[in-house]
PDB file of N, CA and C in Angstrom:
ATOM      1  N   UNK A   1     110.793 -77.583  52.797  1.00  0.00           N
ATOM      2  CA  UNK A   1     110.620 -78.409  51.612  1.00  0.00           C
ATOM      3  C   UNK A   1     111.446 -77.792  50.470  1.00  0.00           C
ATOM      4  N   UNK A   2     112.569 -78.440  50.015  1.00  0.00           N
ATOM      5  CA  UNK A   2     112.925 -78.183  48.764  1.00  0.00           C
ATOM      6  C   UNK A   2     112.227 -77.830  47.351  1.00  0.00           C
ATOM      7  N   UNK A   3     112.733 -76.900  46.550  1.00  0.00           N
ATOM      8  CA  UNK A   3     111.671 -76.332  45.730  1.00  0.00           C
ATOM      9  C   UNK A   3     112.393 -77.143  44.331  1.00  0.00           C
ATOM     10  N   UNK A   4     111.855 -76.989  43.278  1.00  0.00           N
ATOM     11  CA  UNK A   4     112.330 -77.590  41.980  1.00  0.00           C
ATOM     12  C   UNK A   4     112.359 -77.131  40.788  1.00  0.00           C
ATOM     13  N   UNK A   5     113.273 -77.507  39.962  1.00  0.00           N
ATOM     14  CA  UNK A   5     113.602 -76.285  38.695  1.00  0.00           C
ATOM     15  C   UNK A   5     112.792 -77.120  37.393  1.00  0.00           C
ATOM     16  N   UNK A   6     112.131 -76.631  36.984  1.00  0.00           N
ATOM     17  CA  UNK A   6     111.676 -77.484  35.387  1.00  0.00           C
ATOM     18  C   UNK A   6     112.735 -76.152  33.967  1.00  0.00           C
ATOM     19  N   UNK A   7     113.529 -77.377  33.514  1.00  0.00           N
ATOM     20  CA  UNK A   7     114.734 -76.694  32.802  1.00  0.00           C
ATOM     21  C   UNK A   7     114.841 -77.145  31.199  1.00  0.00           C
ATOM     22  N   UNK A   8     115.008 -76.393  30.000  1.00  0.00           N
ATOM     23  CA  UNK A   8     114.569 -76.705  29.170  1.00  0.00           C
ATOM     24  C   UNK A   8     115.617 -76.019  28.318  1.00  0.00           C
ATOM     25  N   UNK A   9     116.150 -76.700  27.101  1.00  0.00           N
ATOM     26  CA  UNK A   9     117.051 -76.374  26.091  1.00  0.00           C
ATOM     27  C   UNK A   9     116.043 -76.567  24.472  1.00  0.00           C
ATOM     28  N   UNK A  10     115.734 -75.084  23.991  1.00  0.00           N
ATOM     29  CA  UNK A  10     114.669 -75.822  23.064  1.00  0.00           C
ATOM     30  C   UNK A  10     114.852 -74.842  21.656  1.00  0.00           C
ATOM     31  N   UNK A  11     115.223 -75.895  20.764  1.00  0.00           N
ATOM     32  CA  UNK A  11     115.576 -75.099  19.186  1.00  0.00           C
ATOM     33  C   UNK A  11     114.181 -74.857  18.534  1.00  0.00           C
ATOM     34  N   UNK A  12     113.531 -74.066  18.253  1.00  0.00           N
ATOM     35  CA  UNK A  12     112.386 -73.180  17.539  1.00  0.00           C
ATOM     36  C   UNK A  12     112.644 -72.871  16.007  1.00  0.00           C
ATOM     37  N   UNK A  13     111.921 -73.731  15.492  1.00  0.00           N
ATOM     38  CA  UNK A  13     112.055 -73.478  13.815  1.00  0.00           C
ATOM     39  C   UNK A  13     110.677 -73.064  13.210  1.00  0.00           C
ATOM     40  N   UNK A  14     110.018 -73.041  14.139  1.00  0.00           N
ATOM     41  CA  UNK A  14     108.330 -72.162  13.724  1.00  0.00           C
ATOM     42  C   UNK A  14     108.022 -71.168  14.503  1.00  0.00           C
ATOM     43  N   UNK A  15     108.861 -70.209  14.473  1.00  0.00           N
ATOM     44  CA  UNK A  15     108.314 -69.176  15.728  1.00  0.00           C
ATOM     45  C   UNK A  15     106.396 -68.636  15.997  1.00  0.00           C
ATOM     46  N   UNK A  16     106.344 -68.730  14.717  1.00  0.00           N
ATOM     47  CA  UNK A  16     104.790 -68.385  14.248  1.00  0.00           C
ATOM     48  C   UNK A  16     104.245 -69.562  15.292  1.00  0.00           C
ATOM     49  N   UNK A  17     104.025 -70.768  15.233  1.00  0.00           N
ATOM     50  CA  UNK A  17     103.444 -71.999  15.535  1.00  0.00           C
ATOM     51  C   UNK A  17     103.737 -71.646  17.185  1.00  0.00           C
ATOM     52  N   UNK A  18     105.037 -71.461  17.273  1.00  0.00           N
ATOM     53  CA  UNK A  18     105.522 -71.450  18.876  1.00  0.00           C
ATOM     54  C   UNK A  18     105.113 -70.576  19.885  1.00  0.00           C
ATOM     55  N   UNK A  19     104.091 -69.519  19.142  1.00  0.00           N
ATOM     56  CA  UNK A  19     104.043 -68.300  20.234  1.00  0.00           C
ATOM     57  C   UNK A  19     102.190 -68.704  20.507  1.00  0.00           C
ATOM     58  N   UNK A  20     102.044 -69.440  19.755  1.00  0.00           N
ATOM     59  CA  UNK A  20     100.653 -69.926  20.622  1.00  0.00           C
ATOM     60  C   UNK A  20     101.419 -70.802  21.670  1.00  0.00           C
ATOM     61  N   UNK A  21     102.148 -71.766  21.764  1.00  0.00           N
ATOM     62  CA  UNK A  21     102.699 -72.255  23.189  1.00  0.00           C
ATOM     63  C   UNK A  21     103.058 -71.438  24.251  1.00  0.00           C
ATOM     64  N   UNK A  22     103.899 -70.170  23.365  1.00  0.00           N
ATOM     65  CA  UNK A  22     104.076 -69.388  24.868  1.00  0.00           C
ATOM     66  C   UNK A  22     103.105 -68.681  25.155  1.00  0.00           C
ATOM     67  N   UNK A  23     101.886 -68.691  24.679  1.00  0.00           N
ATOM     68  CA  UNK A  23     100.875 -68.107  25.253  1.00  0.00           C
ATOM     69  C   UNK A  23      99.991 -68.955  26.315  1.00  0.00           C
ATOM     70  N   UNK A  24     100.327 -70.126  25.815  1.00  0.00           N
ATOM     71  CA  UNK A  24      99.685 -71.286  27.006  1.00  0.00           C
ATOM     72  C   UNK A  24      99.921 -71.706  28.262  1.00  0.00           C
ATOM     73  N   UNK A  25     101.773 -71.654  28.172  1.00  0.00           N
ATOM     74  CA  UNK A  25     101.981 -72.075  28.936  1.00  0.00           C
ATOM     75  C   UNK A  25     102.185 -71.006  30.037  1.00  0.00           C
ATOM     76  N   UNK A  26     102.092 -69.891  30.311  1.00  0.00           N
ATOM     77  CA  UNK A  26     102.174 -69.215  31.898  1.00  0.00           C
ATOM     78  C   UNK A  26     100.700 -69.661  32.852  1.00  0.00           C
ATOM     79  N   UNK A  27      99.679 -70.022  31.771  1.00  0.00           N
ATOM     80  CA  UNK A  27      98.571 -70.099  32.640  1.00  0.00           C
ATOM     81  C   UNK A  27      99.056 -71.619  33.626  1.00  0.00           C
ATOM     82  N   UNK A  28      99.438 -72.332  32.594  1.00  0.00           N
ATOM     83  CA  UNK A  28      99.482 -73.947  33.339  1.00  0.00           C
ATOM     84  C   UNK A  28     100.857 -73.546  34.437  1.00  0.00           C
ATOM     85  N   UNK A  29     101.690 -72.901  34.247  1.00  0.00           N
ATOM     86  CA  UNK A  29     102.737 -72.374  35.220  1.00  0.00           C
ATOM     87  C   UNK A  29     102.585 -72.491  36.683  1.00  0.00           C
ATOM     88  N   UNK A  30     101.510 -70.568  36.216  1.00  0.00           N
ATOM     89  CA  UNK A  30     100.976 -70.463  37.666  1.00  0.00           C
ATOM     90  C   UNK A  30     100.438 -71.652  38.056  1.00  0.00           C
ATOM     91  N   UNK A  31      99.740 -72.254  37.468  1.00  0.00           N
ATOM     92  CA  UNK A  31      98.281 -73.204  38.265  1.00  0.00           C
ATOM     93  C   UNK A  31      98.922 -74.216  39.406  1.00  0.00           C
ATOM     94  N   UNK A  32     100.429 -74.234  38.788  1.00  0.00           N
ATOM     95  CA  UNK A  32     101.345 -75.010  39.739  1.00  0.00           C
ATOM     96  C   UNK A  32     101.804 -74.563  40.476  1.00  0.00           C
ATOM     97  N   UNK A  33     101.671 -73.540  40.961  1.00  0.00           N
ATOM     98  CA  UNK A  33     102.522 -72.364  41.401  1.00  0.00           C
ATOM     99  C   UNK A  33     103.759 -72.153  41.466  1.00  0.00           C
ATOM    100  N   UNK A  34     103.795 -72.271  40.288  1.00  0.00           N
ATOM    101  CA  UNK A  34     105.479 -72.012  39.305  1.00  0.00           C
ATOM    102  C   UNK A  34     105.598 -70.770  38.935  1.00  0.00           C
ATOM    103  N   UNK A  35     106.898 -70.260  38.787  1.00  0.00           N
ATOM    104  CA  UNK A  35     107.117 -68.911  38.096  1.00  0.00           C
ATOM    105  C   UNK A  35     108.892 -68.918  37.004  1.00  0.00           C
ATOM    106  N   UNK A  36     108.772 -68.720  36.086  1.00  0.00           N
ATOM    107  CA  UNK A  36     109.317 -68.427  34.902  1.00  0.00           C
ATOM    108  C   UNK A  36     110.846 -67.617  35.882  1.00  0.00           C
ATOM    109  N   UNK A  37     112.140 -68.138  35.801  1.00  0.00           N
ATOM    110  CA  UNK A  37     113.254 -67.615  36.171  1.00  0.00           C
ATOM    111  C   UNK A  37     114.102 -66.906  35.201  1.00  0.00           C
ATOM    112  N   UNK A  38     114.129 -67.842  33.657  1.00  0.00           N
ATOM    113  CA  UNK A  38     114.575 -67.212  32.515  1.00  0.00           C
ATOM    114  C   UNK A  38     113.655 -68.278  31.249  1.00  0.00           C
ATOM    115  N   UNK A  39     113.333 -66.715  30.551  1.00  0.00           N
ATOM    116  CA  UNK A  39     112.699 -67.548  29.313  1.00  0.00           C
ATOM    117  C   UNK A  39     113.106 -66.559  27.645  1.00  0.00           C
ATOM    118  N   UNK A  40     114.217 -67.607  27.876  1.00  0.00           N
ATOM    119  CA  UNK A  40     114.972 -67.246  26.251  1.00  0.00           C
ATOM    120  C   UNK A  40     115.752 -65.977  26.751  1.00  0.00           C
ATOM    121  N   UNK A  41     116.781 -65.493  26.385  1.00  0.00           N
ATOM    122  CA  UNK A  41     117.581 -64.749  26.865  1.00  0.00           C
ATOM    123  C   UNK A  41     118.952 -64.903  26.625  1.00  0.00           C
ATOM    124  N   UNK A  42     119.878 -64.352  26.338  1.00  0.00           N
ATOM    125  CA  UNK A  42     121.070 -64.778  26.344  1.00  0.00           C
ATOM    126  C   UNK A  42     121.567 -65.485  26.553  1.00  0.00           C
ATOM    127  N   UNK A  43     122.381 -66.649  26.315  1.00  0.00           N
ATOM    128  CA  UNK A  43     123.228 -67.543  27.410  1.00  0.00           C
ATOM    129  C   UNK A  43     124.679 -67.837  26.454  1.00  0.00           C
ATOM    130  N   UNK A  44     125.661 -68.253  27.156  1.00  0.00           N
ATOM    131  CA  UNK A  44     127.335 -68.420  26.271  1.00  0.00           C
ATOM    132  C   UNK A  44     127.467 -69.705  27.408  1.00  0.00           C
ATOM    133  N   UNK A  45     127.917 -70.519  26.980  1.00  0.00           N
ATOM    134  CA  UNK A  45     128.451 -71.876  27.345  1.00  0.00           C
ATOM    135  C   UNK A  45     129.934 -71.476  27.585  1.00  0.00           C
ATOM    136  N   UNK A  46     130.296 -71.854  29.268  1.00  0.00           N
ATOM    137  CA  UNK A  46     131.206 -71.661  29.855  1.00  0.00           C
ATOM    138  C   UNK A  46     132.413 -72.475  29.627  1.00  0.00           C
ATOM    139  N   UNK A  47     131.680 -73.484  29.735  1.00  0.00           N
ATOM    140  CA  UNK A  47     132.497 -75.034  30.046  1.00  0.00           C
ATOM    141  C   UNK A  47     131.992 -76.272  28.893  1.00  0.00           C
ATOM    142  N   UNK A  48     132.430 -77.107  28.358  1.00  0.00           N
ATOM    143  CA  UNK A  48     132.122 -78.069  27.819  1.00  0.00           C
ATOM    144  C   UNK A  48     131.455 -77.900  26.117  1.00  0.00           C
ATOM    145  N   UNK A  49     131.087 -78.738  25.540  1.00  0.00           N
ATOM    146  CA  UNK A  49     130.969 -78.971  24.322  1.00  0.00           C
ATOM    147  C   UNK A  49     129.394 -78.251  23.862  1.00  0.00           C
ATOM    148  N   UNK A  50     128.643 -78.348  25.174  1.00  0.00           N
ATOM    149  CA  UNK A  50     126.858 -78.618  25.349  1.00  0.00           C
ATOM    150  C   UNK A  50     126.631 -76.796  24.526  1.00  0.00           C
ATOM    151  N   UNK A  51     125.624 -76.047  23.271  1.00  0.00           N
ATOM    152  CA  UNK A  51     125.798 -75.476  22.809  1.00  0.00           C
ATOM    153  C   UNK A  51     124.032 -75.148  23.067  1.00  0.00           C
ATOM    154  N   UNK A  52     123.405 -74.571  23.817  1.00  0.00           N
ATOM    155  CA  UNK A  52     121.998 -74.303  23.908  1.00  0.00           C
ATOM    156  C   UNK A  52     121.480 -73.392  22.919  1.00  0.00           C
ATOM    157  N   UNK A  53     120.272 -73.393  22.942  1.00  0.00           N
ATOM    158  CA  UNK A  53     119.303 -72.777  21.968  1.00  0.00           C
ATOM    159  C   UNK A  53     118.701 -71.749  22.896  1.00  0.00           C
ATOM    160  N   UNK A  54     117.363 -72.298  23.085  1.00  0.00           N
ATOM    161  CA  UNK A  54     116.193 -70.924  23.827  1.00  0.00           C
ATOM    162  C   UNK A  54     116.279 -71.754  25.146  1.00  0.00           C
ATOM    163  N   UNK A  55     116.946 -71.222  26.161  1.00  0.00           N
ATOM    164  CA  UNK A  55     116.549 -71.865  27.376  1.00  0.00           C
ATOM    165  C   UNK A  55     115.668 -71.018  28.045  1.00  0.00           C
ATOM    166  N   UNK A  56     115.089 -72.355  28.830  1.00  0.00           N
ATOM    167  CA  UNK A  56     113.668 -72.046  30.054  1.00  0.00           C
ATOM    168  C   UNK A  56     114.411 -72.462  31.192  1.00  0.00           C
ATOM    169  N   UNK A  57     114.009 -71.819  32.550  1.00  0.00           N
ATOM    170  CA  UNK A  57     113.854 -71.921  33.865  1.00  0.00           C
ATOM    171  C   UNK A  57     112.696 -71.501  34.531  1.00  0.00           C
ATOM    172  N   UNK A  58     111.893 -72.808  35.175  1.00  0.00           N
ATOM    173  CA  UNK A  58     110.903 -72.555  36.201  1.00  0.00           C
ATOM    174  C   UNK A  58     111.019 -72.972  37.051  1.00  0.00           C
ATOM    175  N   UNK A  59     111.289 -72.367  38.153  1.00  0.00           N
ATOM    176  CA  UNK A  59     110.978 -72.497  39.384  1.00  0.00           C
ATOM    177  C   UNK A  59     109.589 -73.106  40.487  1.00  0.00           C
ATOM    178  N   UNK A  60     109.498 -74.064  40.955  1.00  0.00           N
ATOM    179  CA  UNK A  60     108.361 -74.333  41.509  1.00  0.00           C
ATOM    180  C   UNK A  60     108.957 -74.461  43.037  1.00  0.00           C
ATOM    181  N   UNK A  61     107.084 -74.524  43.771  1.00  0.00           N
ATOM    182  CA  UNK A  61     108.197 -74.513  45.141  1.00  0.00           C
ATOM    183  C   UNK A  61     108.005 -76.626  45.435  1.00  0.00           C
ATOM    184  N   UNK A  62     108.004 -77.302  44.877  1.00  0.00           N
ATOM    185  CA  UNK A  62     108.086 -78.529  44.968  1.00  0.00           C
ATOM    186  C   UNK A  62     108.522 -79.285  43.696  1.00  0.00           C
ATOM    187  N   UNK A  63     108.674 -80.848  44.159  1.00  0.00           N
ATOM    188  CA  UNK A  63     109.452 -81.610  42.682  1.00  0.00           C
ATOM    189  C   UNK A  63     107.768 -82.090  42.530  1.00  0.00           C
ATOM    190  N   UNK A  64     106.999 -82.278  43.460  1.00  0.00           N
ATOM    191  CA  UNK A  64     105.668 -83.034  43.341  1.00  0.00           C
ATOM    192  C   UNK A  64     105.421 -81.936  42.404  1.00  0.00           C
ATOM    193  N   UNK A  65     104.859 -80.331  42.743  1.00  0.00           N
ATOM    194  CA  UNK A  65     104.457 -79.702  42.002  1.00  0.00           C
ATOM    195  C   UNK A  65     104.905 -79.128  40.280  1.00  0.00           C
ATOM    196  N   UNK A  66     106.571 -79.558  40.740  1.00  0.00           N
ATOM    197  CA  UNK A  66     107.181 -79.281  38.971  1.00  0.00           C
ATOM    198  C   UNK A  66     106.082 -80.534  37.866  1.00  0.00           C
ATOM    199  N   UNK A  67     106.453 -81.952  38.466  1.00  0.00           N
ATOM    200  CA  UNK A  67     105.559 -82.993  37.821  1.00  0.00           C
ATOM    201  C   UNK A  67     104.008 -82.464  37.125  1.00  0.00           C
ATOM    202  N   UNK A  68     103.146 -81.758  38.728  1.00  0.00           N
ATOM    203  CA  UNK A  68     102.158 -81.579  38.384  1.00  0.00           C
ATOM    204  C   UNK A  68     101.645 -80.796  37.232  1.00  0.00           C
ATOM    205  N   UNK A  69     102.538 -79.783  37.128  1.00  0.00           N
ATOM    206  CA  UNK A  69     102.556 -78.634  36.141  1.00  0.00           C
ATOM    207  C   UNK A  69     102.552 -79.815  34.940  1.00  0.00           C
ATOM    208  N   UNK A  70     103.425 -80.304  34.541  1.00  0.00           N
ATOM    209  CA  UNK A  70     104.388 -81.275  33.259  1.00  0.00           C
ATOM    210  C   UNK A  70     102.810 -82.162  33.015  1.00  0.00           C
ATOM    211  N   UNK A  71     102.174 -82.697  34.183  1.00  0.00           N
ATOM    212  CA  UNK A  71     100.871 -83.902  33.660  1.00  0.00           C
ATOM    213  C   UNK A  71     100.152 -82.727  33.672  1.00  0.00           C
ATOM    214  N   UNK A  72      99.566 -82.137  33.968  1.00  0.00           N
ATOM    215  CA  UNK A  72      98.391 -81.009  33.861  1.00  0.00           C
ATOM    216  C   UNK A  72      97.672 -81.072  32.413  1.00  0.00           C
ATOM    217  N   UNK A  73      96.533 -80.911  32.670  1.00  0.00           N
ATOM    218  CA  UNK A  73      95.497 -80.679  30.992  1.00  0.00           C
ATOM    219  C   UNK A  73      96.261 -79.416  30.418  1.00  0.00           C
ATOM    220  N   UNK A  74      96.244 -78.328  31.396  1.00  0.00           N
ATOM    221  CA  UNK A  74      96.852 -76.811  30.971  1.00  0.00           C
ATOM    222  C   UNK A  74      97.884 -77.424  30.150  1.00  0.00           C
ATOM    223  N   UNK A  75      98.844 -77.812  30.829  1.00  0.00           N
ATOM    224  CA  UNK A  75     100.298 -77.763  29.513  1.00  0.00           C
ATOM    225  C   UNK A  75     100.071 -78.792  28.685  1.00  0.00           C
ATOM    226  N   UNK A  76      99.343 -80.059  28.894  1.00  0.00           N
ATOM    227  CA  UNK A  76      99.006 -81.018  28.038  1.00  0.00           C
ATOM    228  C   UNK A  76      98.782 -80.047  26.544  1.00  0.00           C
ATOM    229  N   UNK A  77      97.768 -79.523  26.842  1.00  0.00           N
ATOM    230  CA  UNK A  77      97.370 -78.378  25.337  1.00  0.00           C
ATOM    231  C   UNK A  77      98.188 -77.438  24.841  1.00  0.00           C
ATOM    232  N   UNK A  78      99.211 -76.865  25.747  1.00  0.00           N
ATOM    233  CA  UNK A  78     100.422 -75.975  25.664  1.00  0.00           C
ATOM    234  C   UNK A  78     101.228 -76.668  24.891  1.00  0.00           C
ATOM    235  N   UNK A  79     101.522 -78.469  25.553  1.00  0.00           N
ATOM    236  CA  UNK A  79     102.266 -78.811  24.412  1.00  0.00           C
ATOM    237  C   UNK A  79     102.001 -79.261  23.161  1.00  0.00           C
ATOM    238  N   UNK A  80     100.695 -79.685  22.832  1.00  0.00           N
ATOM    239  CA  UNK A  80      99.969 -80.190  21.905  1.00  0.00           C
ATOM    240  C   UNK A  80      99.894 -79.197  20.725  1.00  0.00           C
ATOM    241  N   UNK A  81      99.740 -77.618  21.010  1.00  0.00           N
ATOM    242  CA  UNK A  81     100.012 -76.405  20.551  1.00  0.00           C
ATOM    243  C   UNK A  81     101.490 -76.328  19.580  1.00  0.00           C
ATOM    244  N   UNK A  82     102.588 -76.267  20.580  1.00  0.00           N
ATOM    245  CA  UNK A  82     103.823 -76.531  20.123  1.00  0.00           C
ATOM    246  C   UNK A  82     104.078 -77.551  19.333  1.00  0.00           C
ATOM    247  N   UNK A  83     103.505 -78.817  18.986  1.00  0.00           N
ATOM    248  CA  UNK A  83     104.200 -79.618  18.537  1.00  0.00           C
ATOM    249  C   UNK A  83     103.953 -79.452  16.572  1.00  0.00           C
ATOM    250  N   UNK A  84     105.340 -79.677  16.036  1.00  0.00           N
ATOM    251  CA  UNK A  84     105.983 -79.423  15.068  1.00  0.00           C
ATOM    252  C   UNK A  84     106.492 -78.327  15.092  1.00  0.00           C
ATOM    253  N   UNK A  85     106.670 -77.578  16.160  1.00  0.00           N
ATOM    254  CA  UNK A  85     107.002 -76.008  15.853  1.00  0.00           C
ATOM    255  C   UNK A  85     108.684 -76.109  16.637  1.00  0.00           C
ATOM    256  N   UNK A  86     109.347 -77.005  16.805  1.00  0.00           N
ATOM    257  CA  UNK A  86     110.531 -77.097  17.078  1.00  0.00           C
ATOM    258  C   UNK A  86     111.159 -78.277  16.553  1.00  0.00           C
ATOM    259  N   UNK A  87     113.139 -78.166  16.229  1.00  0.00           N
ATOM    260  CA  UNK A  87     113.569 -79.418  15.993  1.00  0.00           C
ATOM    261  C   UNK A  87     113.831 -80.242  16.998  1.00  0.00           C
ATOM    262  N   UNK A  88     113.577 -79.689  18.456  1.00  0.00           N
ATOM    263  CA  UNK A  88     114.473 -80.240  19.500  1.00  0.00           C
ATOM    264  C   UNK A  88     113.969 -79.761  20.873  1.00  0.00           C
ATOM    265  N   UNK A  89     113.506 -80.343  21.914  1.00  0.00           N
ATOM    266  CA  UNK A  89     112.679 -79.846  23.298  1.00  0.00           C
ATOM    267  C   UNK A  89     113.086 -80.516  23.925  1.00  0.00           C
ATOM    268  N   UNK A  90     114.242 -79.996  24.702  1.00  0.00           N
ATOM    269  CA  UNK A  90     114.639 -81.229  25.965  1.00  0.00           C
ATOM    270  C   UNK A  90     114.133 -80.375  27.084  1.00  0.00           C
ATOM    271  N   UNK A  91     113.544 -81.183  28.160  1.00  0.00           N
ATOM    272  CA  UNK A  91     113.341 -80.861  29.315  1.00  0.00           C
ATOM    273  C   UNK A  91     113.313 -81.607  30.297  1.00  0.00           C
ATOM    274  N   UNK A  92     113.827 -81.152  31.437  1.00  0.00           N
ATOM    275  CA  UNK A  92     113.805 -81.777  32.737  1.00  0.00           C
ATOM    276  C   UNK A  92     113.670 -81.458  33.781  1.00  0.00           C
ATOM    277  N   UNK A  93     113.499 -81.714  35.155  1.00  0.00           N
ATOM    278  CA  UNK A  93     112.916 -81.497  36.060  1.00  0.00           C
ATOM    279  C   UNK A  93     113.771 -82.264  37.728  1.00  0.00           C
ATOM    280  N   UNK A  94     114.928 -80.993  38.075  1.00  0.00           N
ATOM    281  CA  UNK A  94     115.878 -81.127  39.580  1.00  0.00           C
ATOM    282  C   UNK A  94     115.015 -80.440  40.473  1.00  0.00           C
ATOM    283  N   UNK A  95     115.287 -81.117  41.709  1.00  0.00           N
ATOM    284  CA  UNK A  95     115.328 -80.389  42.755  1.00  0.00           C
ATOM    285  C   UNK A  95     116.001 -79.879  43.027  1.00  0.00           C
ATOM    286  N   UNK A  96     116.103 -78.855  43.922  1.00  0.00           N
ATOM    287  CA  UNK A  96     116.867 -77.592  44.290  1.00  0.00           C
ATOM    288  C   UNK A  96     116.995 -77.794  45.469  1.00  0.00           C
ATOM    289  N   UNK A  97     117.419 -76.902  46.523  1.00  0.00           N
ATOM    290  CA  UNK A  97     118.015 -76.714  47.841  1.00  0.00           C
ATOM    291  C   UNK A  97     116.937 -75.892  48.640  1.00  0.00           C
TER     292      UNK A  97
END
């Protein structure tokens, strides 16, 4: 079974507000049995115009289970937490190989 990436480009203008989210969200992670690949860290744009902020990578071992994580009560409140505390939260959700 192919596993799946939940991938995220996200500008933070309340760090204060934002670190109750990152405190939420590893619990709803695991519960999916997801695990965190990169969270915030360096990155330089190789190719193209696209200019990222704080990127996320999670790894799950399914696309059913990336979803599940995303509807979950856990991150429901994780994101409910976060909200106003960024200008910009894109996220999405590939399968992998």
């Amino acid at each position: 079974m192919p596993s799946a990436y939940v991938i995220a480009d996200v500008h933070v203008t309340d760090p204060e507000q934002y670190k109750g989210y990152m405190a939420l969200t590893p619990a709803a992670v695991a519960a999916a049995g997801g695990e965190f690949v990169v969270r915030g860290g360096r990155n330089q744009t190789l190719e193209g115009p696209w200019t990222p902020r704080r990127m996320v990578v999670i790894r799950f071992p399914s696309y059913e289970a990336a979803q599940a994580f995303y509807h979950s009560p856990l991150y429901t409140e994780a994101r409910a937490a976060r909200a106003g505390a960024t200008e910009f939260f894109n996220m999405f959700v590939v399968e992998g190989v």
